[in-house]
Structure formats: structure tokens, C-alpha cells
Protein backbone atom coordinates (compact mmCIF):
# COMPACT_ATOMS: atom_id res chain seq x y z
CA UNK A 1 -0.09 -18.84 -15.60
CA UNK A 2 -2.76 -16.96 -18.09
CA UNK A 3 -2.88 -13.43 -18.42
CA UNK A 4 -5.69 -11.26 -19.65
CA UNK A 5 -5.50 -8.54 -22.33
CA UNK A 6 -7.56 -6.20 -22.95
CA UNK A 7 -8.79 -8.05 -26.36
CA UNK A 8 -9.72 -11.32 -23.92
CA UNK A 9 -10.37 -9.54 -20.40
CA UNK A 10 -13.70 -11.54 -18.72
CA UNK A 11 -16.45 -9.41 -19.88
CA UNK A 12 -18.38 -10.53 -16.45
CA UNK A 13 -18.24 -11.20 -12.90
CA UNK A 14 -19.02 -14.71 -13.32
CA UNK A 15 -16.14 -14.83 -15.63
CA UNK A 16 -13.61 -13.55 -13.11
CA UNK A 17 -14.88 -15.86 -10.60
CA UNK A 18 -14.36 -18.78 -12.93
CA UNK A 19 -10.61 -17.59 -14.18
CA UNK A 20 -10.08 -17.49 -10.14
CA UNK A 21 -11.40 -20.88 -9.54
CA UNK A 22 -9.04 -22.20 -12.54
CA UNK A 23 -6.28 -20.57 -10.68
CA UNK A 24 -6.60 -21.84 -7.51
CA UNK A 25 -7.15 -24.94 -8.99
CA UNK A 26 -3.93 -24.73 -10.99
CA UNK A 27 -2.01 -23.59 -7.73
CA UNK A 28 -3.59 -26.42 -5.60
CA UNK A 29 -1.81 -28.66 -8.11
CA UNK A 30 1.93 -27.25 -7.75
CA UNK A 31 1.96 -27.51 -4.04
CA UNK A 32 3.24 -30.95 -4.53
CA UNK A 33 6.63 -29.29 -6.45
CA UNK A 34 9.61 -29.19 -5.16
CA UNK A 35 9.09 -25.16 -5.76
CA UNK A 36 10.42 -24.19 -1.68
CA UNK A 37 8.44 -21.45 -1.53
CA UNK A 38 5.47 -24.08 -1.78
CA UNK A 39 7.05 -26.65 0.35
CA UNK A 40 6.34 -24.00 3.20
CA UNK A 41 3.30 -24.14 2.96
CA UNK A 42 2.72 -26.92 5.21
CA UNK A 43 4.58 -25.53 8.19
CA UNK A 44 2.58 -22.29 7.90
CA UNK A 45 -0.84 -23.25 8.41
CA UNK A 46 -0.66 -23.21 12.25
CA UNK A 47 1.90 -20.19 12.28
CA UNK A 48 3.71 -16.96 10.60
CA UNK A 49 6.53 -15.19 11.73
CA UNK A 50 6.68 -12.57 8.76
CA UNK A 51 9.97 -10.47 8.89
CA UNK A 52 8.36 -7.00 7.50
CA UNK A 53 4.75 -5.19 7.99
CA UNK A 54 3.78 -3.34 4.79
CA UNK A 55 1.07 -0.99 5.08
CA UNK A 56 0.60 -0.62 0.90
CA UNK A 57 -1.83 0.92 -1.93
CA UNK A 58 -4.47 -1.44 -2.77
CA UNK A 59 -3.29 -0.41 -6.36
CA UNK A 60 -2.91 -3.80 -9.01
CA UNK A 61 0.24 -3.12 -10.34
CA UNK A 62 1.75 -2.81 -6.72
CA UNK A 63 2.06 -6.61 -5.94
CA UNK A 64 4.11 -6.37 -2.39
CA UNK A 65 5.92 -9.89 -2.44
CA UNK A 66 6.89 -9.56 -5.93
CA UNK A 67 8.06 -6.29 -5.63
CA UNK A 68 10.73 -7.35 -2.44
CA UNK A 69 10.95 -10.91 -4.15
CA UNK A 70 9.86 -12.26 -1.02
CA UNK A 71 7.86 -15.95 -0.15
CA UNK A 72 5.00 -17.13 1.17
CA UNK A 73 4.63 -16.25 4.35
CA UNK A 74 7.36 -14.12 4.68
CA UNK A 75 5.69 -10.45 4.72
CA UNK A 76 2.65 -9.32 6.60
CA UNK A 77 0.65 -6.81 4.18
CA UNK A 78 -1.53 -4.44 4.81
CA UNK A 79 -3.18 -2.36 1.26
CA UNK A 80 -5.59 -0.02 1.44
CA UNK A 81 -5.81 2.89 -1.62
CA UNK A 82 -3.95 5.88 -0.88
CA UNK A 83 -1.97 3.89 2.10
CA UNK A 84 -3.59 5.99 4.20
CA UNK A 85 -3.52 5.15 8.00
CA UNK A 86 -7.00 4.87 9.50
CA UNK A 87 -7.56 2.98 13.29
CA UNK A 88 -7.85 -0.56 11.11
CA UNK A 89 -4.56 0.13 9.84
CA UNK A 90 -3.44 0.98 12.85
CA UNK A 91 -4.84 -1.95 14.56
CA UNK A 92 -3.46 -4.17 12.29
CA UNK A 93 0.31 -2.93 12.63
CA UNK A 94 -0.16 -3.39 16.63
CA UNK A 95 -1.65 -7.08 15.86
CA UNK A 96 1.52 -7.74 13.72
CA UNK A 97 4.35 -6.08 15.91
CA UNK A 98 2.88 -7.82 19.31
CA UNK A 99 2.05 -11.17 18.20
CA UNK A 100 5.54 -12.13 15.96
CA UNK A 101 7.59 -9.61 17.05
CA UNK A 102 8.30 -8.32 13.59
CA UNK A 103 10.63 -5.24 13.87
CA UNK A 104 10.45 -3.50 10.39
CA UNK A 105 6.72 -1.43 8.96
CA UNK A 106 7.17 -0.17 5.28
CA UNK A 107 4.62 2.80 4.23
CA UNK A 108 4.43 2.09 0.68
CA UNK A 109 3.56 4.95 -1.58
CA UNK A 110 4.35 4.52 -5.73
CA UNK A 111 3.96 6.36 -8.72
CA UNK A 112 0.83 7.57 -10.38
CA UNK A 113 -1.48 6.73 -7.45
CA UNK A 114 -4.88 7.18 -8.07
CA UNK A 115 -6.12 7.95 -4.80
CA UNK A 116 -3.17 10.74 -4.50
CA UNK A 117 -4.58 12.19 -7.65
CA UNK A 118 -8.13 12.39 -6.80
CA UNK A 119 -7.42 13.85 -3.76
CA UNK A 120 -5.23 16.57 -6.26
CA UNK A 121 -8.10 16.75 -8.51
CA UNK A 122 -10.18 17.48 -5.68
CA UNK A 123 -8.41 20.35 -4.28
CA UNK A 124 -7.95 22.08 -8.25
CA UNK A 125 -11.69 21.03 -8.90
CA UNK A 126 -12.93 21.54 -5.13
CA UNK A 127 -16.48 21.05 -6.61
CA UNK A 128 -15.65 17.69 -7.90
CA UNK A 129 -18.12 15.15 -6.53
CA UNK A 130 -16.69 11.72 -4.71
CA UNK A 131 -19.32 9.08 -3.12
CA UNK A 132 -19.15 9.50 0.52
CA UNK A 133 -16.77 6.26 1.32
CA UNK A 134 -14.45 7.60 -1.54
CA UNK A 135 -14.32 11.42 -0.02
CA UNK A 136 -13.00 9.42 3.18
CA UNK A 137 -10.23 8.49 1.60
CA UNK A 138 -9.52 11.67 -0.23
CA UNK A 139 -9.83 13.48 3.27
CA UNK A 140 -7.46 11.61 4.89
CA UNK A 141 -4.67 12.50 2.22
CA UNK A 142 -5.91 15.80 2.36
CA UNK A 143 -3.57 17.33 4.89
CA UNK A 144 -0.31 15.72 3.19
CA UNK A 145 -1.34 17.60 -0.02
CA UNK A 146 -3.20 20.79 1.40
CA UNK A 147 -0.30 22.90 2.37
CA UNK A 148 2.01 21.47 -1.31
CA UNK A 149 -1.03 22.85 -2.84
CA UNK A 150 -1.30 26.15 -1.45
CA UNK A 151 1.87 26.85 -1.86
CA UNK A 152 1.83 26.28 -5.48
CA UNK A 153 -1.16 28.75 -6.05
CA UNK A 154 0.46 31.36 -3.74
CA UNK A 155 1.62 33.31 -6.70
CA UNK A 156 -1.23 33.41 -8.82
CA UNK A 157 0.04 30.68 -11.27
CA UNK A 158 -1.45 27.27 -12.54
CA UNK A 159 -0.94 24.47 -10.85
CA UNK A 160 0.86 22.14 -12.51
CA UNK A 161 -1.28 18.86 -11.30
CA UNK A 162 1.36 16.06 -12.25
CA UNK A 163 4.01 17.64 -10.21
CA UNK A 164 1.89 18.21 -7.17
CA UNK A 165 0.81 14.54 -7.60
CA UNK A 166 4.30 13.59 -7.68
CA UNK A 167 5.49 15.62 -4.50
CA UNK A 168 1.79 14.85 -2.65
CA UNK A 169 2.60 11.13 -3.05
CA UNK A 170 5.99 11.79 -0.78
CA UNK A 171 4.00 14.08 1.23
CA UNK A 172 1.77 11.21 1.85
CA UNK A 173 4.03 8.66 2.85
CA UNK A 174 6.00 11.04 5.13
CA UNK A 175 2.40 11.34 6.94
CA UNK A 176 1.56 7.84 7.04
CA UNK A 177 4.75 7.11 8.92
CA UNK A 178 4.14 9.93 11.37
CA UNK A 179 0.99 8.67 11.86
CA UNK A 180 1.80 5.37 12.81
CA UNK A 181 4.66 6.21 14.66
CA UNK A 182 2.30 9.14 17.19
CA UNK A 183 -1.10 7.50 16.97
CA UNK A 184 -0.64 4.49 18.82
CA UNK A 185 0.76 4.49 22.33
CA UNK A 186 2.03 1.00 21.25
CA UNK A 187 3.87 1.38 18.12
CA UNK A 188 5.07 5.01 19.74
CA UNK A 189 6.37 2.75 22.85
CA UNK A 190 8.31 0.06 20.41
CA UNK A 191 9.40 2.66 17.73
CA UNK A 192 10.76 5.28 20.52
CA UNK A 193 12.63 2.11 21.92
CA UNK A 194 14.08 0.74 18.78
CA UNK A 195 12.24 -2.60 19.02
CA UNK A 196 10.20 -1.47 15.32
CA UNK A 197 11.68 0.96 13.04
CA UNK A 198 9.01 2.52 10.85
CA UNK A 199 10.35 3.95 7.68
CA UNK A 200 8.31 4.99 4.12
CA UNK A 201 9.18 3.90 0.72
CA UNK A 202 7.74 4.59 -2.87
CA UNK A 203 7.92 1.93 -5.70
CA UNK A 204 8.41 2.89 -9.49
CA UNK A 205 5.94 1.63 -11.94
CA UNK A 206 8.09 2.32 -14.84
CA UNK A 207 11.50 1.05 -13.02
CA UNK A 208 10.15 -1.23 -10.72
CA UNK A 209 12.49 0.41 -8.15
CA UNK A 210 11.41 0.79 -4.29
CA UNK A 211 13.04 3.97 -2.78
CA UNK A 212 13.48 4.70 0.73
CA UNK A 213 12.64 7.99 2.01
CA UNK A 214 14.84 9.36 4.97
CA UNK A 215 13.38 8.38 8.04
């Protein structure tokens, strides 16, 4: 496989596209290995039966079925920045849960999460300006971070942004998970009878570690 550095990275869109198209190309050809991850493939194009949902950050360096060293087919992912829970998120979990039955959703938070950070950033800088589709994001972290934050000002001192990022990305998860486990009469129904168990989980960019928060 070819990786970019920042000395060769494609300079333009047409440039990605083509470095995609090369690797497709190149992946087309190993399906014929006797790699078994690509020997599934076959048997998965009229059906999945993924064991885990993962509602994750969109965020590059969080690759979900590296991370849990799992194969094709075998996770259903969901990655939106911020792994915030919005009604598509949502809607998505119920899809997974009803139609295969899977019995485990991961909320996964990591380190250094940009969306986490802006929404810090926006809160210390509260005139800070964020296009409109951005600020939704932001606002829906909001609450997880609102209350870390106001704490840390209520004596008078600075805030020290990194660790509020750090604790607001915890903060975050912990809502997530409360979120999908009260906002859908569904997932409330399967969780409440122990048919899905929702728990939240942050991965370590520098360790490459996933820990579980206590559910």
C-alpha cells in the first residue's frame, strides 16, 4: 500500500481521486488471495451480521476496524465528528440493532478531538465564529462541556484549555451513551432488557489503547 507524506501529499482533488482509483484498483486485485478476510467477501454481498455498532469520530487517525483488529464485515460503523448523537445517528443504531440483532453499541470518543476542542475554544472565545453546519456540531457537545467549564472559571482562574479538552472528551462520551440509551423508545426498550448493552470508550492516539468507561 502507498502512503502520502507531507513532501508528496496530492496537491489536488483530481489527484486524490486518482490515488483512490489506484487503490481500489490494487484491492480489486487481492480479492483473489487466499487473505480470509477477503475470501468473505463473497458471502457478504447479499448479507452482514456485524457483531458490534460503533457510533465513532469521523477523525482520520481513528480507523474503527483497525483499531479492534476486526474484518470485513464484522463491525457496523457509524463516524460523525465529535460522535455526537443526532436523530441520523440514532436512526442508524435502531437500523443496526433490529435488522441483525447485534447486541453491543461502542460510543467512541479519543484523544485530541477536534470537534471537542472547538467546542472548548468556543466557550473560552464565545465570540469565535463557526459556519452554521459547524456551530451544529459544536452545540450539540455543548452541554457535555458547559457545566466542566463553568466550574473551572468559578474561582476566577484561567482555564486551563487542554485539561478541559481532556475531561470534555469523557464528558462527551458519557452523553452520547445517555443519549442513545433515553432518546429512542427502541434502543431504551432493548438496553433496559439486556438484549443491547451500550457502553462508551475512548481510543489513545499516542498508545493506540481503547479504554472503557464505566457504564
Amino acid at each position: 500500500m502507498t502512503t502520502q507524506t507531507d513532501n508528496n501529499r496530492p496537491a489536488t482533488g483530481q489527484e486524490v481521486l486518482a490515488l483512490l482509483k489506484e487503490g481500489n484498483a490494487r484491492y480489486v486485485e487481492s480479492l483473489n488471495t487466499t487473505d480470509p478476510c477477503m475470501q468473505r467477501r463473497p458471502e457478504l454481498v447479499s448479507v452482514q451480521n456485524p457483531l458490534a455498532i460503533i457510533l465513532g469520530c469521523s477523525d482520520a487517525r481513528v480507523p474503527v476496524e483497525i483499531v479492534f483488529d476486526q474484518k470485513l464485515g464484522e463491525l457496523f460503523v457509524i463516524r460523525v465528528a465529535g460522535n455526537v448523537v443526532a436523530p441520523s445517528q440514532i436512526g442508524s443504531v435502531e437500523f443496526a440493532a433490529d435488522q441483525f440483532d447485534t447486541k453491543l453499541v461502542v460510543v467512541l470518543g479519543h484523544s485530541h478531538c477536534g470537534a471537542v476542542t472547538a467546542c472548548v475554544d468556543a466557550l473560552i472565545h464565545p465570540d469565535k465564529y463557526y459556519s452554521p453546519n459547524l456551530q451544529s456540531i459544536v452545540d450539540r457537545i455543548r452541554p457535555s462541556v458547559y457545566n466542566l467549564h463553568e466550574l473551572a472559571t468559578a474561582n476566577g482562574q484561567d482555564v486551563d484549555a487542554d485539561e478541559l479538552v481532556e475531561r470534555s472528551i469523557s464528558a462527551n462520551v458519557r452523553m452520547s451513551v445517555s443519549q442513545l440509551r433515553h432518546g429512542s423508545r427502541i434502543l431504551e426498550d432493548l438496553s433496559g432488557s439486556g438484549q443491547l448493552l451500550i457502553v462508551g470508550a475512548e481510543y489513545d492516539l499516542e498508545t493506540g489503547e481503547v479504554r472503557f468507561l464505566d457504564n
